[in-house]
C-alpha atoms as a PDB file:
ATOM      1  CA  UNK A   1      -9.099 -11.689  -7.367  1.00  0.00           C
ATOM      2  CA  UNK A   2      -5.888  -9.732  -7.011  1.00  0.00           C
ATOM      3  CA  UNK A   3      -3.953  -8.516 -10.070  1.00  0.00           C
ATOM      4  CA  UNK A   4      -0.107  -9.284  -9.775  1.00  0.00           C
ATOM      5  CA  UNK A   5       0.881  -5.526  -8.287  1.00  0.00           C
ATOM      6  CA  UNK A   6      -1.787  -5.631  -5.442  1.00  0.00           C
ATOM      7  CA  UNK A   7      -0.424  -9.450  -4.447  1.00  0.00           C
ATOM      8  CA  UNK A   8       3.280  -7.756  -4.803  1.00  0.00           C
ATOM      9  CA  UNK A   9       2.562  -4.336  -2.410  1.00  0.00           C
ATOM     10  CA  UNK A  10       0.744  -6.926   0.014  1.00  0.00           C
ATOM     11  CA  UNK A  11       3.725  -9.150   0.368  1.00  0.00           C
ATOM     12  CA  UNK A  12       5.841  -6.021   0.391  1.00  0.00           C
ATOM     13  CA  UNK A  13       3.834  -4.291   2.987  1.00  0.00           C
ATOM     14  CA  UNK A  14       3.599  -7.633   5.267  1.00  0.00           C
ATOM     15  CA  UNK A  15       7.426  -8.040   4.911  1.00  0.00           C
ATOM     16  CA  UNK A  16       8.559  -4.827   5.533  1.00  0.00           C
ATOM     17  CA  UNK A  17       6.192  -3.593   8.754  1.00  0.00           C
ATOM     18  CA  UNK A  18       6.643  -6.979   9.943  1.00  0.00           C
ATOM     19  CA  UNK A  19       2.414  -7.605  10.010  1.00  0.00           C
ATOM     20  CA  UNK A  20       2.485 -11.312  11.250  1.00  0.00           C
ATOM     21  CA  UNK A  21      -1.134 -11.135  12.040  1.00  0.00           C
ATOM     22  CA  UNK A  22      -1.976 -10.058   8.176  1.00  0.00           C
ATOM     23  CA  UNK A  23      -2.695 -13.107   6.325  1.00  0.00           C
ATOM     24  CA  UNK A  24      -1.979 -12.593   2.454  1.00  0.00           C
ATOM     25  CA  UNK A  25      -4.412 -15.642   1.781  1.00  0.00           C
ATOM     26  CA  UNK A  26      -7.037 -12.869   3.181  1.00  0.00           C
ATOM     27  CA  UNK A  27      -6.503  -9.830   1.645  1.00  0.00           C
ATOM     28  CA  UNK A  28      -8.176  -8.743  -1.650  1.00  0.00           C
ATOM     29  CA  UNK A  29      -8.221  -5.139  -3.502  1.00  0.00           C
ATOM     30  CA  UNK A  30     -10.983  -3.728  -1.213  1.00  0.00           C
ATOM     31  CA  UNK A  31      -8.805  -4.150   1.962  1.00  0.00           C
ATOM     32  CA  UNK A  32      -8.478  -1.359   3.865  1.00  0.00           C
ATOM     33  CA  UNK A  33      -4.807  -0.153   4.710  1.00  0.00           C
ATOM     34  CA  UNK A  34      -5.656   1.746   7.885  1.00  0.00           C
ATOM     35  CA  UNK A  35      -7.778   0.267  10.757  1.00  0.00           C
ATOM     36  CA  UNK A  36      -9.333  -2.855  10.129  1.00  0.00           C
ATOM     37  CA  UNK A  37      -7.364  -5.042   7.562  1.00  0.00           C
ATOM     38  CA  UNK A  38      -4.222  -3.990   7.487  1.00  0.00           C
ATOM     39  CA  UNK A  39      -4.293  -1.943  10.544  1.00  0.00           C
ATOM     40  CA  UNK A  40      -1.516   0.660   9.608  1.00  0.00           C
ATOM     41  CA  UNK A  41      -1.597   4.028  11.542  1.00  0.00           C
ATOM     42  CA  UNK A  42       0.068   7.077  10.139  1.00  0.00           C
ATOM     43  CA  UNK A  43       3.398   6.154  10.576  1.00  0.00           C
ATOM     44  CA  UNK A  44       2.921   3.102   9.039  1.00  0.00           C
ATOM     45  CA  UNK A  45       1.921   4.715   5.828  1.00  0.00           C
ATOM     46  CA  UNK A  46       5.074   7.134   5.812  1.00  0.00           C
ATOM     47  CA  UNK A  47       7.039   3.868   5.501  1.00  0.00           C
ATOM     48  CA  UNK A  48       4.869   2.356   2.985  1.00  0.00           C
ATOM     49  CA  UNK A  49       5.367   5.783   0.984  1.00  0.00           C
ATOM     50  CA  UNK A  50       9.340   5.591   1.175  1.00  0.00           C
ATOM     51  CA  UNK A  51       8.630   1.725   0.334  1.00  0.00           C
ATOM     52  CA  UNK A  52       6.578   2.717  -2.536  1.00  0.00           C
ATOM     53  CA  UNK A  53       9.173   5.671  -3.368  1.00  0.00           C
ATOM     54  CA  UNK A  54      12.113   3.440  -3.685  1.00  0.00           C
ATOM     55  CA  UNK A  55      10.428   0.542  -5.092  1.00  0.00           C
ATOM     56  CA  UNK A  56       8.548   1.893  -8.361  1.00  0.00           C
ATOM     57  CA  UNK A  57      10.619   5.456  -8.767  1.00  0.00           C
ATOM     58  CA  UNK A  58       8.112   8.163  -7.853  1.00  0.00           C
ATOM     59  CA  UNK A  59       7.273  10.223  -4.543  1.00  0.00           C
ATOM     60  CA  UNK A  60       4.367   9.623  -2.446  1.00  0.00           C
ATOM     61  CA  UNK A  61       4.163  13.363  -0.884  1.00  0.00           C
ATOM     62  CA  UNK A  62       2.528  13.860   2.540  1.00  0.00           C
ATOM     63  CA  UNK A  63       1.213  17.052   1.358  1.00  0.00           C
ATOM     64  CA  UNK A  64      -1.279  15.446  -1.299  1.00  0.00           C
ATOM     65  CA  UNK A  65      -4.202  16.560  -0.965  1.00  0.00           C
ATOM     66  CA  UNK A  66      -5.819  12.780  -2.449  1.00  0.00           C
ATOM     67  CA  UNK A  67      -4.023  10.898  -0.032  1.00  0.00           C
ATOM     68  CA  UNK A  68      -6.551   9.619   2.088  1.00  0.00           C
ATOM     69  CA  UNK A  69      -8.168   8.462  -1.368  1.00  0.00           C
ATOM     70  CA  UNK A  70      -4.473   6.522  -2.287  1.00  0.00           C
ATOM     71  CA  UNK A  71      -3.851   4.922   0.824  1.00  0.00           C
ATOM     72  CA  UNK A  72      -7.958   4.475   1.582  1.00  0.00           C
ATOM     73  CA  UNK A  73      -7.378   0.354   0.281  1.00  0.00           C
ATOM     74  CA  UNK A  74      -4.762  -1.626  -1.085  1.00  0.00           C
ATOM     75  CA  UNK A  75      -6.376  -1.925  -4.410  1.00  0.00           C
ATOM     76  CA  UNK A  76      -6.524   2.391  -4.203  1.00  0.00           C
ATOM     77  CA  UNK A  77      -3.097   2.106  -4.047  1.00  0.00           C
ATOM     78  CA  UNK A  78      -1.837  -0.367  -6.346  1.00  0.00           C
ATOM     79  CA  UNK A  79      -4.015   2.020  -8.876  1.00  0.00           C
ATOM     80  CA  UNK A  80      -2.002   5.002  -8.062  1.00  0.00           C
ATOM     81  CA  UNK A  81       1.407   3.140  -8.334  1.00  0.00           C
ATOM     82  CA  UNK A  82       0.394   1.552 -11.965  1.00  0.00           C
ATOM     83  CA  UNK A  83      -0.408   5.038 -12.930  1.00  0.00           C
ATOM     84  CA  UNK A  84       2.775   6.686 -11.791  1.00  0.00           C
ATOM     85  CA  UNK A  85       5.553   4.103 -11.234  1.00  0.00           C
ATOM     86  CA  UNK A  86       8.683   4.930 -13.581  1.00  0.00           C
ATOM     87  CA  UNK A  87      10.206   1.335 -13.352  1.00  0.00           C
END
C-alpha cells in the first residue's frame, strides 16, 4: 500500500509527462521510474526533478552522485522528498 506522498508524485508524474498508458490503480512503492513501470528516460527525470524542485522547495541536482538510487523507484523517491522537502 502507498503512503499519501507516493499516491501524490504518481498522480503528479502521470499528469505532468502526460503517461496515459500508466495506470495509478497499478503502481505501488516498488515501481520502477525508468524502463518498465513508469517508463521515463532521462529527460523525463529532468522534468520530474524541476517538478519535484518547485513542488516541495528543494533541488534535485543532476550532479548527485545517489541519483540513480533516488529516481531507481517511486517509493526511492518519495523517501528522498519526505527527507528534504521544505514545504
Amino acid at each position: 500500500m502507498m503512503n499519501d506522498l507516493e499516491k501524490e508524485l504518481a498522480a503528479l508524474i502521470v499528469k505532468d509527462l502526460n503517461l496515459e498508458e500508466v495506470r495509478l490503480d497499478e503502481v505501488t512503492a516498488d515501481t520502477p521510474l525508468y524502463g518498465d513501470g513508469f517508463g521515463l528516460d532521462s529527460i523525463d527525470i529532468l522534468e520530474i526533478a524541476l517538478l519535484v524542485s518547485k513542488k516541495y522547495g528543494f533541488e534535485l541536482r543532476s550532479d548527485n552522485p545517489d541519483n540513480e538510487k533516488i529516481f531507481a523507484t517511486l517509493g526511492a523517491l518519495a523517501k528522498y522528498v519526505s527527507e528534504h522537502r521544505t514545504h
